[in-house]
C-alpha atoms as a PDB file:
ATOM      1  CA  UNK A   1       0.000   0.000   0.000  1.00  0.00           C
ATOM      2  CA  UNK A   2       1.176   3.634  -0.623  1.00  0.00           C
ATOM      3  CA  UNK A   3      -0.206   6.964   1.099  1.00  0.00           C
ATOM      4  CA  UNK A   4       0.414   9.799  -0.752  1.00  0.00           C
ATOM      5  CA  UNK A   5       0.730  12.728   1.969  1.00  0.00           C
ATOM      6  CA  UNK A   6       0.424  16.150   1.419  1.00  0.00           C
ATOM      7  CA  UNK A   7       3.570  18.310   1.445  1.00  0.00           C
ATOM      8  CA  UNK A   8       3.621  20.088   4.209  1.00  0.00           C
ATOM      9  CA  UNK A   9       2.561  16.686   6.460  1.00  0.00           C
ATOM     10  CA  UNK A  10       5.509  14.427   4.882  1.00  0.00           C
ATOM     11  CA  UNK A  11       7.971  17.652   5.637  1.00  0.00           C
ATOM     12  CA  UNK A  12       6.673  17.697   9.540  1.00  0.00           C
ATOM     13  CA  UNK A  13       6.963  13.665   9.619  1.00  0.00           C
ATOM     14  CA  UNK A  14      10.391  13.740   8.194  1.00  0.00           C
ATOM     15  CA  UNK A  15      11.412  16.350  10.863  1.00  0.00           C
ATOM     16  CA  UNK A  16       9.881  14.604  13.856  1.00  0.00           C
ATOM     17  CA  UNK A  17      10.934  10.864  12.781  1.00  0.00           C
ATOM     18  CA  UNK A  18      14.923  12.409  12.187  1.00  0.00           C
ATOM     19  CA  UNK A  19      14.669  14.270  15.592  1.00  0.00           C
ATOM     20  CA  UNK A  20      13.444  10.380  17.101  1.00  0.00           C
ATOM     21  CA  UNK A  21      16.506   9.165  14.994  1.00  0.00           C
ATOM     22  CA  UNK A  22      14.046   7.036  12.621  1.00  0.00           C
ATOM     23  CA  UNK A  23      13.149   6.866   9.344  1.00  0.00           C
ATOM     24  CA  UNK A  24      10.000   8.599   8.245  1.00  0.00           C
ATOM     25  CA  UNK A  25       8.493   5.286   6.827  1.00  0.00           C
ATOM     26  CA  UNK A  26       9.546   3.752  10.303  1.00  0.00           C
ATOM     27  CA  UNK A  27       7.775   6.427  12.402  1.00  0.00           C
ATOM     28  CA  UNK A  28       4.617   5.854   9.950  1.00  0.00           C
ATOM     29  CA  UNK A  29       4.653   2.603  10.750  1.00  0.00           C
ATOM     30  CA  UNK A  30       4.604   3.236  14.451  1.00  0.00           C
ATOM     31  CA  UNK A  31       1.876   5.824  14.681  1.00  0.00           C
ATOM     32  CA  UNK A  32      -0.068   3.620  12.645  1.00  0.00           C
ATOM     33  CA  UNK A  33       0.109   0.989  14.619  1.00  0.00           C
ATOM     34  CA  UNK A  34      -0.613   2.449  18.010  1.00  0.00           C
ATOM     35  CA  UNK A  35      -3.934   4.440  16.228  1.00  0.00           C
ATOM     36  CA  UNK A  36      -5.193   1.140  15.164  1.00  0.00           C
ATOM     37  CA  UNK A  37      -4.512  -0.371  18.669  1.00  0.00           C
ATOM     38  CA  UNK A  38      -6.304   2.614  20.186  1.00  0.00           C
ATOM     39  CA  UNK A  39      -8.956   2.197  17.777  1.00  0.00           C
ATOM     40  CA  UNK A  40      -9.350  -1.363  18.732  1.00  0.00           C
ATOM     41  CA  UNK A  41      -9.616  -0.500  22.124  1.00  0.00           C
ATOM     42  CA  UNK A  42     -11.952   1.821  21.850  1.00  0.00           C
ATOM     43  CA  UNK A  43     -14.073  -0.250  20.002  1.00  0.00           C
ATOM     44  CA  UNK A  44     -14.264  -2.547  22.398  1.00  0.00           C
ATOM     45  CA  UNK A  45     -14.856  -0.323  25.341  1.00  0.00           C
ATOM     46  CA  UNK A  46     -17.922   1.394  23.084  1.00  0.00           C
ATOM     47  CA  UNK A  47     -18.933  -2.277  22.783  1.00  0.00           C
ATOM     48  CA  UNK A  48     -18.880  -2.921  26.313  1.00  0.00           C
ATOM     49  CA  UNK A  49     -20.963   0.028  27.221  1.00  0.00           C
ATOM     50  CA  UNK A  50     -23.347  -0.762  24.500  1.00  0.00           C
ATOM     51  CA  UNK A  51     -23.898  -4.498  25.976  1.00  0.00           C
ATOM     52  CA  UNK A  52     -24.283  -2.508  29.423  1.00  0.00           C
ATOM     53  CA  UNK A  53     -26.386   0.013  28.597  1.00  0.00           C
ATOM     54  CA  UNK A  54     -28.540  -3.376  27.139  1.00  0.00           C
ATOM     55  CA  UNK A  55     -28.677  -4.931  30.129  1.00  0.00           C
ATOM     56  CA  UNK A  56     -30.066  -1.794  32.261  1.00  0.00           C
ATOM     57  CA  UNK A  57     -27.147  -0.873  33.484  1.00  0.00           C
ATOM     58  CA  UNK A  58     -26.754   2.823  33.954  1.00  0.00           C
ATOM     59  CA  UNK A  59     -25.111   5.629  36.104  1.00  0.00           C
ATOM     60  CA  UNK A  60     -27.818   8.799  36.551  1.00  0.00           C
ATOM     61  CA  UNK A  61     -26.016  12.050  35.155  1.00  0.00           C
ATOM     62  CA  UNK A  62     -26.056  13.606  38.664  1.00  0.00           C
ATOM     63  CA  UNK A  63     -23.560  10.537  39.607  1.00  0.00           C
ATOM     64  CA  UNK A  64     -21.357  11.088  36.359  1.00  0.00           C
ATOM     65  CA  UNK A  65     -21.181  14.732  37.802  1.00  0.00           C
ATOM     66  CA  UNK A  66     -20.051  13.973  41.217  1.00  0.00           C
ATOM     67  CA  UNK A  67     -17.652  11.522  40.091  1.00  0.00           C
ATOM     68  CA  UNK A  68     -16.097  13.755  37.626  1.00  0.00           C
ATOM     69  CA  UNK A  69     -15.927  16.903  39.679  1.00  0.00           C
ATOM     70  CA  UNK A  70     -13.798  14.310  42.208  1.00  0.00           C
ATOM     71  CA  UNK A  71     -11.413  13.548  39.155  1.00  0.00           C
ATOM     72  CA  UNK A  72     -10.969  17.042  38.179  1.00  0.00           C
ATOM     73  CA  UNK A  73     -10.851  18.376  41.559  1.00  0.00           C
ATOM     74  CA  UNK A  74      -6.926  19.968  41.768  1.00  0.00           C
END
């Protein structure tokens, strides 16, 4: 397979893959790989929810707002 990338993209990926010491095809590879392992992930985590949500299981939205005031509570 070949991507054809837009000038000003392939000029920022060679800069970032020589400052990591790679090749720009090697640092294409990587990225791609860890966005299709995120997008597996998240996937399954949507999926998850989904079979959830199916079963009944929910959290009321004044729970989801406690519990992320405690998270983002400095």
């Amino acid at each position: 397979m070949e991507v054809r990338l837009q000038p000003e993209k392939e000029a920022q990926l060679a800069q970032i893959a020589a400052q990591r010491g790679l090749a720009p095809d090697a640092l294409a590879q990587q990225v791609l790989s860890l966005y299709l392992e995120d997008d597996a992930h998240f996937v399954e985590a949507v999926n998850i929810g989904l079979a959830a949500a199916a079963r009944g299981e929910f959290v009321e939205h004044e729970e989801v707002g406690k519990t992320l005031k405690q998270i983002l509570r400095p």
